[in-house]
Protein backbone atom coordinates (compact mmCIF):
# COMPACT_ATOMS: atom_id res chain seq x y z
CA UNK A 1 12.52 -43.04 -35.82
CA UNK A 2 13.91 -42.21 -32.33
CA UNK A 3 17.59 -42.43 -33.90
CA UNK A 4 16.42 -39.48 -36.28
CA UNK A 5 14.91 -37.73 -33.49
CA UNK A 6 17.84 -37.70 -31.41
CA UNK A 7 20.23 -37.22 -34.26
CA UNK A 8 18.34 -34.01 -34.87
CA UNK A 9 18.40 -33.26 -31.02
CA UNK A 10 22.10 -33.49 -31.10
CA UNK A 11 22.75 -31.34 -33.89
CA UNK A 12 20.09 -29.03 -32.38
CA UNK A 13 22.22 -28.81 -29.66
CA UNK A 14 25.53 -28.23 -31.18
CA UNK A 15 24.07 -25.44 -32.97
CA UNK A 16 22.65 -23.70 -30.18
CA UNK A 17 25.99 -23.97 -28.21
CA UNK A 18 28.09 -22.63 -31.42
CA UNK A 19 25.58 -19.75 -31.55
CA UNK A 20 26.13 -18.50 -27.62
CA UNK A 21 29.72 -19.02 -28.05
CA UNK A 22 29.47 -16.62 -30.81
CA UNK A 23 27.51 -14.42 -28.73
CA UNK A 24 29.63 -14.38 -25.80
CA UNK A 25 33.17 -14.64 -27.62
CA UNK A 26 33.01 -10.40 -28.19
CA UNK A 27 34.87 -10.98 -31.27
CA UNK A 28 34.38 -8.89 -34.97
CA UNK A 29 32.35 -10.86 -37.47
CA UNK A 30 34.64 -11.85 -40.37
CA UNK A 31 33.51 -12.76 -43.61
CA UNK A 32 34.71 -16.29 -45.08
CA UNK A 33 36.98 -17.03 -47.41
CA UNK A 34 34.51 -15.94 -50.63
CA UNK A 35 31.30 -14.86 -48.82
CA UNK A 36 29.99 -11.26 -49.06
CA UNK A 37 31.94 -8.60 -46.68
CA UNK A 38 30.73 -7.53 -43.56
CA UNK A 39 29.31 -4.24 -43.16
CA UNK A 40 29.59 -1.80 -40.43
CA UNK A 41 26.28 0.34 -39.10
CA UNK A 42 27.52 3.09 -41.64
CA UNK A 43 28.23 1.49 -44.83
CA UNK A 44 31.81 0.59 -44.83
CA UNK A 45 33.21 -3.11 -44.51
CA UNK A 46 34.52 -3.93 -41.13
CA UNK A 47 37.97 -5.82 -40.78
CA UNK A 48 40.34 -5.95 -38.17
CA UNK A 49 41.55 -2.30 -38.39
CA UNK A 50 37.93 -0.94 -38.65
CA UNK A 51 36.79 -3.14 -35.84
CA UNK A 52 34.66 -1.16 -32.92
CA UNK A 53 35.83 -3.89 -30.22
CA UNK A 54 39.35 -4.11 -31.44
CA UNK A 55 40.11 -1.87 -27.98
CA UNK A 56 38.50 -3.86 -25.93
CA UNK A 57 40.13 -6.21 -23.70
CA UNK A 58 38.60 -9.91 -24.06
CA UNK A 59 36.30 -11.73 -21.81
CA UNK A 60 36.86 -14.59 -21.07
């Protein structure tokens, strides 16, 4: 039982540090190879062109 437990911890984890890297990165969400588009506030997909940080220096 404590193997599951700290299996799930670890993933836990993992997740949690993917998800404030995504947070922090300042990058566009892309859609994946076959998943639905991503839309902007207005409507319209987003890609790289369309992208409202595209300006914006990285931080890093």
């Amino acid at each position: 039982m404590g193997l599951l437990l700290l299996t799930i911890a670890v993933i836990g984890i993992a997740m949690l540090a993917m998800a404030v890297g995504v947070l922090f990165s300042d990058r566009c969400l892309r859609g994946s190879c076959g998943g639905p588009e991503v839309l902007g506030p207005d409507g319209e997909s987003l890609n790289c062109d369309t992208c409202p940080l595209k300006g914006r220096p990285a931080r890093v």
